[in-house]
C-alpha atoms as a PDB file:
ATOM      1  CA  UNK A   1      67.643 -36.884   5.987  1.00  0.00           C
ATOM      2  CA  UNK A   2      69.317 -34.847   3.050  1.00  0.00           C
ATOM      3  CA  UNK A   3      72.766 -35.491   2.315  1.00  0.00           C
ATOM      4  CA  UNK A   4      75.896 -34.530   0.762  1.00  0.00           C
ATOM      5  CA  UNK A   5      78.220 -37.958  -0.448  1.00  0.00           C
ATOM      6  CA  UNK A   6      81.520 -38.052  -2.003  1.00  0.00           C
ATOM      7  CA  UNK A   7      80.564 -40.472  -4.870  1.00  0.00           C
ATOM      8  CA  UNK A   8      78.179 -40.314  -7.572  1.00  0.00           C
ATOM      9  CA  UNK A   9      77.029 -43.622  -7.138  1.00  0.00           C
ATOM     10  CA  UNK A  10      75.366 -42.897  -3.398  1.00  0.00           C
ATOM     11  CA  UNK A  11      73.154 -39.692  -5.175  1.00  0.00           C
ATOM     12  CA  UNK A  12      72.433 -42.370  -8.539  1.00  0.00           C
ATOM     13  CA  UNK A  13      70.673 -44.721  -6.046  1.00  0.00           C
ATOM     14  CA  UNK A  14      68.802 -41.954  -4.061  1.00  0.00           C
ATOM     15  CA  UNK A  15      70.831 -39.544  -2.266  1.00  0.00           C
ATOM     16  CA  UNK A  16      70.610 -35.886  -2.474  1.00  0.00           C
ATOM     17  CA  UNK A  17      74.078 -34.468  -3.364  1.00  0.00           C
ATOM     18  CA  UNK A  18      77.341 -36.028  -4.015  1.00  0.00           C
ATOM     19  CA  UNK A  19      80.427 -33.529  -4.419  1.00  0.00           C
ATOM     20  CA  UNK A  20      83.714 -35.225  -5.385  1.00  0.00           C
ATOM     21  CA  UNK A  21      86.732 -36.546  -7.578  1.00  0.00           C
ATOM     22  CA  UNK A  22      85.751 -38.271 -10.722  1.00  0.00           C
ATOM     23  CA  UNK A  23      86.418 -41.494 -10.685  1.00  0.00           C
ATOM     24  CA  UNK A  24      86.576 -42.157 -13.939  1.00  0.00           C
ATOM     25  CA  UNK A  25      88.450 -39.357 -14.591  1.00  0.00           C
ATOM     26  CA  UNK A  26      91.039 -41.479 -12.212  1.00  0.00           C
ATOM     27  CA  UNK A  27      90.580 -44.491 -13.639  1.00  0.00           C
ATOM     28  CA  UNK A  28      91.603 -43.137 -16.880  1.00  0.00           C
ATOM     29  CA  UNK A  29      94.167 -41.720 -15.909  1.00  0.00           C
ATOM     30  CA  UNK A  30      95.883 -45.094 -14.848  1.00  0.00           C
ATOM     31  CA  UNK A  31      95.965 -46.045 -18.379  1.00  0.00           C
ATOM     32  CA  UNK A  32      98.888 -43.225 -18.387  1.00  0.00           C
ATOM     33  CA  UNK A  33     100.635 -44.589 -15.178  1.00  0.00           C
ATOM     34  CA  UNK A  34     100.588 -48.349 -16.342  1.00  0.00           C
ATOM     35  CA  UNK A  35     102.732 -48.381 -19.576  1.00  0.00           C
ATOM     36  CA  UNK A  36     105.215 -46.260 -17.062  1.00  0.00           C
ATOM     37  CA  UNK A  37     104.827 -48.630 -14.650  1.00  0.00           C
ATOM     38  CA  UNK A  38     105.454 -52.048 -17.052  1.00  0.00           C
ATOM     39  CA  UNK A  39     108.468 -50.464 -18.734  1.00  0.00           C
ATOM     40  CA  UNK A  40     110.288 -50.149 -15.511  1.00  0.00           C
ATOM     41  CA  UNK A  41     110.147 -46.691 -14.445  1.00  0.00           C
ATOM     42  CA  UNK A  42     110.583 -45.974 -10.837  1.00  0.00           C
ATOM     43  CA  UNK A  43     108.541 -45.050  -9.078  1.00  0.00           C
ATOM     44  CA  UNK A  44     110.269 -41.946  -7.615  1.00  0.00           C
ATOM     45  CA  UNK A  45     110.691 -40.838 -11.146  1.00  0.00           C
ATOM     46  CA  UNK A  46     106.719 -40.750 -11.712  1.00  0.00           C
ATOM     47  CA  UNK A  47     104.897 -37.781 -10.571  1.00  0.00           C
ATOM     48  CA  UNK A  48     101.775 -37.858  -8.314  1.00  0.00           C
ATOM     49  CA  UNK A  49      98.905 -35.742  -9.758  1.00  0.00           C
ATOM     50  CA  UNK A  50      96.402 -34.380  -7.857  1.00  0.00           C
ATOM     51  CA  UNK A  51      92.520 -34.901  -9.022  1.00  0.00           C
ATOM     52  CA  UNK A  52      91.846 -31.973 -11.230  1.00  0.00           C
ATOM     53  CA  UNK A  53      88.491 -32.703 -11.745  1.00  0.00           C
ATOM     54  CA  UNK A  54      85.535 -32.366  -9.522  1.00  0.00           C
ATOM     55  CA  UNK A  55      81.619 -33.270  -9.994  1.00  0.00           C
ATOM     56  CA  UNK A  56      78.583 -32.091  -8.432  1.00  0.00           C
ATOM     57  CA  UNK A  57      75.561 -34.165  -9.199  1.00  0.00           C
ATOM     58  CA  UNK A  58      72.074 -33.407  -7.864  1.00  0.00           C
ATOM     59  CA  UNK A  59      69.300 -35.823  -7.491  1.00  0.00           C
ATOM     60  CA  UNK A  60      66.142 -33.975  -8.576  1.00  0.00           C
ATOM     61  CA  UNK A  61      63.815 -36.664  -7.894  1.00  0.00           C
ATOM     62  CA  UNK A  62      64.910 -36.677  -4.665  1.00  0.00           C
ATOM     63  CA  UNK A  63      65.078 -32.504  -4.059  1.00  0.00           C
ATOM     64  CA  UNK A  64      61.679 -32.365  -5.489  1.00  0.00           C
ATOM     65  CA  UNK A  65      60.086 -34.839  -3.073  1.00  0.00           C
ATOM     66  CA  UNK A  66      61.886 -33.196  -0.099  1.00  0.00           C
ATOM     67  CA  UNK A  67      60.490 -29.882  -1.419  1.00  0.00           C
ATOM     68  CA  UNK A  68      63.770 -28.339  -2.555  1.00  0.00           C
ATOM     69  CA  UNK A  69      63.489 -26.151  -5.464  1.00  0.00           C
ATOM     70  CA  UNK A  70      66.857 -26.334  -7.576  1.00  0.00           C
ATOM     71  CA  UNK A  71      67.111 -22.577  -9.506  1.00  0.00           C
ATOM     72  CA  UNK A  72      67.074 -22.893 -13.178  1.00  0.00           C
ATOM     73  CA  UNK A  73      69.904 -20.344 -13.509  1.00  0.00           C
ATOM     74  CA  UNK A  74      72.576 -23.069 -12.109  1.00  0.00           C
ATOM     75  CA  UNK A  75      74.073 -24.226 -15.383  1.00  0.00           C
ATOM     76  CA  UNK A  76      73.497 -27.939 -14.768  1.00  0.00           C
ATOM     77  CA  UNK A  77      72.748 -30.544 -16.808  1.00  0.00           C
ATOM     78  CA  UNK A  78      69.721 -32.851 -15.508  1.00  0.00           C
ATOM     79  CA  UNK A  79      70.804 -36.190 -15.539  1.00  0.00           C
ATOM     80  CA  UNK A  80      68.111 -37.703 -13.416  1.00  0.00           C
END
């Protein structure tokens, strides 16, 4: 059954669709919090960001085989 995931990893190993945050967009961005963090800033005094940065990856393998034609005008780079 086609779906839509929230992490890349679930459309890398076969899904359909996955539509979320990037994660290692986050996980970059801790290497900002964490010198904050060890110097002693509190925590009220750091500001919580909201993700900024969303991905949409599509499986072709997988749209092909369930007969779903992706349009070649959709500016998207084939990974897979």
């Amino acid at each position: 059954m086609p779906a839509i995931y929230d992490r890349r990893e679930y459309t890398l190993a076969g899904g359909l669709i996955s539509y979320g945050t990037s994660y290692s967009a986050a996980y970059r961005e801790l290497g900002v919090y964490t010198p904050k963090i060890l110097k002693g800033t509190p925590a009220a005094d750091i500001p919580i960001e909201q993700a900024n940065r969303f991905e949409m990856v599509i499986n072709l393998k997988t749209a092909s085989s369930l007969g779903i034609e992706i349009p070649r005008r959709c500016s998207l780079s084939p990974t897979m």
